[in-house]
Protein backbone atom coordinates (compact mmCIF):
# COMPACT_ATOMS: atom_id res chain seq x y z
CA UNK A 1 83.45 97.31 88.44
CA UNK A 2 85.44 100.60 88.31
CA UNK A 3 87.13 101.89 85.11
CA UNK A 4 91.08 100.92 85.20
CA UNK A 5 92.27 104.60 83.66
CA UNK A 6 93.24 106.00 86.62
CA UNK A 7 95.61 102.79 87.89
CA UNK A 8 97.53 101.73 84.68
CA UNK A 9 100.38 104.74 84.37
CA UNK A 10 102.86 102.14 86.21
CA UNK A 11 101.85 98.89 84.98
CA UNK A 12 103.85 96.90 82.03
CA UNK A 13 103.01 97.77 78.67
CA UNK A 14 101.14 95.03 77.51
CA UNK A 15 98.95 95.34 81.16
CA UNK A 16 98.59 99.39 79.92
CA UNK A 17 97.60 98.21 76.42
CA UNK A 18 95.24 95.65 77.67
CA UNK A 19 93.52 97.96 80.82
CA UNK A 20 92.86 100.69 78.34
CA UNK A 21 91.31 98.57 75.68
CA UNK A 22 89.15 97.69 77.74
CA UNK A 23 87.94 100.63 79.17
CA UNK A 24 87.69 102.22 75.84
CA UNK A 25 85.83 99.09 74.06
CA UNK A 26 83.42 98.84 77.27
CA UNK A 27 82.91 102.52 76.99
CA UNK A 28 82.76 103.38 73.36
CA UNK A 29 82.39 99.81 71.21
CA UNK A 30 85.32 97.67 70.04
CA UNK A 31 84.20 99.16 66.23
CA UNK A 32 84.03 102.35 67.17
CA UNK A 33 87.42 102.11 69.03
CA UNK A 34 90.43 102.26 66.33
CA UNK A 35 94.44 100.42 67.62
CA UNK A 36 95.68 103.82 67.22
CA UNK A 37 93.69 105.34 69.80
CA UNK A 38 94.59 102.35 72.16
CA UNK A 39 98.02 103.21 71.10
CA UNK A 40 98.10 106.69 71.98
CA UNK A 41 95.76 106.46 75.40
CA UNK A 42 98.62 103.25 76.44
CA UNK A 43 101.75 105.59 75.98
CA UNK A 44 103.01 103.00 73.81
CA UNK A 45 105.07 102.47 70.45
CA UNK A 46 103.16 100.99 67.52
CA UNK A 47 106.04 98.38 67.66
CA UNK A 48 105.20 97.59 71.26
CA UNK A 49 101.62 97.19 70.39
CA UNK A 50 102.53 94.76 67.80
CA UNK A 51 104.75 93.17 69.97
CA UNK A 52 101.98 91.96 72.23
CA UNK A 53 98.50 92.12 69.97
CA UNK A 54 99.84 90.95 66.40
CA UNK A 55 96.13 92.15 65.45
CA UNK A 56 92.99 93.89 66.96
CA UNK A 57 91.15 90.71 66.51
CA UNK A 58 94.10 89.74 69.24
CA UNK A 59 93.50 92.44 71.55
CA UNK A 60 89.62 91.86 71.37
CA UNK A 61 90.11 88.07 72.57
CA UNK A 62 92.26 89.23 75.31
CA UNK A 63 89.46 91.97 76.68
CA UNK A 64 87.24 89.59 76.37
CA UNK A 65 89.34 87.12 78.41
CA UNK A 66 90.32 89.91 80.80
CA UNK A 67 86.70 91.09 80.97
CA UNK A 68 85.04 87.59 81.70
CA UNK A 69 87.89 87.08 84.85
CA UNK A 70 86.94 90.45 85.96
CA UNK A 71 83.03 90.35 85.65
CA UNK A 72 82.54 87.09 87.12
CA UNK A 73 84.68 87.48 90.06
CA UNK A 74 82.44 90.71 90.28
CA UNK A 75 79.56 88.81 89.97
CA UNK A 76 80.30 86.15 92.58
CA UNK A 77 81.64 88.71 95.46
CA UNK A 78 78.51 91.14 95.11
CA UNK A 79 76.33 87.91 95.43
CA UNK A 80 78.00 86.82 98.52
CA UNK A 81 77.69 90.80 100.07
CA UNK A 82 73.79 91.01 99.12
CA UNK A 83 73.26 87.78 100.83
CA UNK A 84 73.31 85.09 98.22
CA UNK A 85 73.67 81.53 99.95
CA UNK A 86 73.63 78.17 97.98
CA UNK A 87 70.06 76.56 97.53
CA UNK A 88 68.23 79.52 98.95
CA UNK A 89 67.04 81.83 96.17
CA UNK A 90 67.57 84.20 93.46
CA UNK A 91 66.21 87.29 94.75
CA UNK A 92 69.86 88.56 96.03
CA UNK A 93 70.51 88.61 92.29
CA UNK A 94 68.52 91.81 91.88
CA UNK A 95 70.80 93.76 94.52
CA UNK A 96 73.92 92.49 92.56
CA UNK A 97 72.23 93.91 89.31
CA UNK A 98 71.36 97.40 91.21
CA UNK A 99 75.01 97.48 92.27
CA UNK A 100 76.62 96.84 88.55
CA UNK A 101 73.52 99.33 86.87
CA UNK A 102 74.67 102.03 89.23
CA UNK A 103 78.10 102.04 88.61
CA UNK A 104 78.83 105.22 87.02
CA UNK A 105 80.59 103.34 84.27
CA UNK A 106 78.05 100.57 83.79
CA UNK A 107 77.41 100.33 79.58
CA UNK A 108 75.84 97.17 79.61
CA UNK A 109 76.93 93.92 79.00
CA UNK A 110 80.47 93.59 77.28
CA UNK A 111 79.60 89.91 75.99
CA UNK A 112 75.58 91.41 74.42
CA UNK A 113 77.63 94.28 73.23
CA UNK A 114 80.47 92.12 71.64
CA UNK A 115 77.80 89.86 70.14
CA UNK A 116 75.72 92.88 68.57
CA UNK A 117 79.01 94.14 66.86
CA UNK A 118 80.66 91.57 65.75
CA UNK A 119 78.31 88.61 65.06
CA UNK A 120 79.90 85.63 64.01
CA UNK A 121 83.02 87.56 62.72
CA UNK A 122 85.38 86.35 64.77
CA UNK A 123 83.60 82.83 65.88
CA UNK A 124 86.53 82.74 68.91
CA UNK A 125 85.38 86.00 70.37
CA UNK A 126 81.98 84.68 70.32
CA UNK A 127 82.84 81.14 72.17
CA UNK A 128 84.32 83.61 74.93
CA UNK A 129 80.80 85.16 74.72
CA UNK A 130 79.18 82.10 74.94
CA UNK A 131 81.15 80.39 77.71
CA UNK A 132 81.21 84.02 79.76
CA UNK A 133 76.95 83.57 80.21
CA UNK A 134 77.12 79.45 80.41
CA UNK A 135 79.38 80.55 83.43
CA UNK A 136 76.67 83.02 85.00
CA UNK A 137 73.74 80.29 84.75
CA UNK A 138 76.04 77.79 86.89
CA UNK A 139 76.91 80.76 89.24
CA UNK A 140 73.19 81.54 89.32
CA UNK A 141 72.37 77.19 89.25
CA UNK A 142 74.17 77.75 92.92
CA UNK A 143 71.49 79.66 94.37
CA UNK A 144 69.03 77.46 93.97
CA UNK A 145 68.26 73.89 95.47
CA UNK A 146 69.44 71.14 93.58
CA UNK A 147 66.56 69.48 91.67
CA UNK A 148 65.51 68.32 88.16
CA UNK A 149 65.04 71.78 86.65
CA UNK A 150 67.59 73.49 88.28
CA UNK A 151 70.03 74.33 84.85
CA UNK A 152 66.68 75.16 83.48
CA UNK A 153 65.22 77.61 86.28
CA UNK A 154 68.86 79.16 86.09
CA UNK A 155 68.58 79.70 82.06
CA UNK A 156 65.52 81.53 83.05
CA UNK A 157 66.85 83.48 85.23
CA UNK A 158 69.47 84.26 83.25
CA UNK A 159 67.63 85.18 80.04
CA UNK A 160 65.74 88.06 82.53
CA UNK A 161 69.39 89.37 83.99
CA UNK A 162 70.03 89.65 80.27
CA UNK A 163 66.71 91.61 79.50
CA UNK A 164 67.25 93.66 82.51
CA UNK A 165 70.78 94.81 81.51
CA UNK A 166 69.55 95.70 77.92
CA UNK A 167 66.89 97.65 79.75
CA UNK A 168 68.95 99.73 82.25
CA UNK A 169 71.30 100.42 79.35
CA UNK A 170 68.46 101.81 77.19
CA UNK A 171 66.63 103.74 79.86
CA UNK A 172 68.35 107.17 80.14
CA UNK A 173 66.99 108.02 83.70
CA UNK A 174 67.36 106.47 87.12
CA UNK A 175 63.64 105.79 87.68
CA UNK A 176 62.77 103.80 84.69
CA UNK A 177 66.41 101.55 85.18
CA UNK A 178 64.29 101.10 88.66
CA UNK A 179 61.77 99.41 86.54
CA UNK A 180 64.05 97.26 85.07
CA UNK A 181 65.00 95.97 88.50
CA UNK A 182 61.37 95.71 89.95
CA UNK A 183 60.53 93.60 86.88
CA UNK A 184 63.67 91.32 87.62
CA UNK A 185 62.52 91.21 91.19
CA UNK A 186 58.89 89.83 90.17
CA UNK A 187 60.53 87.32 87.81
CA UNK A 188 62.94 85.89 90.58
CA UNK A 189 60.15 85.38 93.21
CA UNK A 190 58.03 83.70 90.44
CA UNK A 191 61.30 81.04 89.81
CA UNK A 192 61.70 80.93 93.52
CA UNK A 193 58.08 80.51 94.08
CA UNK A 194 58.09 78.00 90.78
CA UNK A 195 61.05 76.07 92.06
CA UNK A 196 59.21 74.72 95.64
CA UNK A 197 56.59 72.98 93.24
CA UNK A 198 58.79 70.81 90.86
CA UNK A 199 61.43 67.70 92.60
């Protein structure tokens, strides 16, 4: 989950455009982030903007698009390096986490951000939103053993990934994102611990 700036000089235009709205939205907010300053940071032509993203609201589906792709096959590899195997528990969820709130880029969540700003402004970019975290509670469904409460125990667990990366993104120091983590530990050996007393 690096930022793209530094590997976009030779790609296609609209790959340019696309790689440094995205770094620029995830960094500084798709509000606070104006075309022309996509434009400029591209090394493209208004015209060759336009060519590819007849609008921002354009642009802002495809980072969202882009960023989903990107994020969950993130999501899914760091899983598989912290040890995450199918029906046997959430708790390699809070290594992924650790990973992504240590990145020296990490801003939070691009979908809670995108939601925050916009609202339902642009009802598209918020079924992208939507569909990006129904996607992390089947990843998250995977880990644990198939039962009757399964898509529930994975909501839960999904609600306190969310609460965690609203945390770490408020915290401004390295200890109290710690907390964050230690809380989302406790909360994934409760659902594992929860999970061995329902069928």
């Amino acid at each position: 989950m690096i930022s793209t700036a530094a590997t976009i000089l030779d790609k296609p235009a609209r790959e340019r455009i696309l790689l440094t709205a995205h770094d620029l939205f995830y960094r500084d907010g798709i509000r606070a982030t104006g075309v022309d300053k996509v434009i400029a940071e591209a090394g493209v032509s208004k015209v060759t903007f336009y060519r590819h993203f007849p609008s921002k609201n354009d642009l802002i589906r495809a980072f969202l698009d882009y960023r989903h792709q990107r994020w969950i096959s993130w999501f899914e590899d760091a899983l598989q390096r912290h040890g995450a195997r199918r029906g046997e528990g959430l708790l390699p969820l809070v290594a992924a986490m650790e990973e992504w709130f240590n990145n020296p880029v990490y801003r939070g969540c691009a979908f809670i951000n995108t939601t925050a700003e916009l609202g339902d402004t642009l009802p598209d970019a918020l079924s992208i939103c939507r569909n990006h975290k129904q996607d992390m509670v089947k990843i998250i469904a995977e880990l644990l053993p198939d039962c009757k409460s399964r898509i529930e125990l994975a909501n839960a667990a999904a609600v306190a990934i969310d609460g965690a990366i609203v945390r770490a993104q408020l915290e401004c120091n390295q200890t109290d994102a710690r907390t964050a983590l230690q809380s989302l530990a406790v909360i994934m050996s409760a659902l594992n611990l929860f999970r061995a007393f329902i069928p």
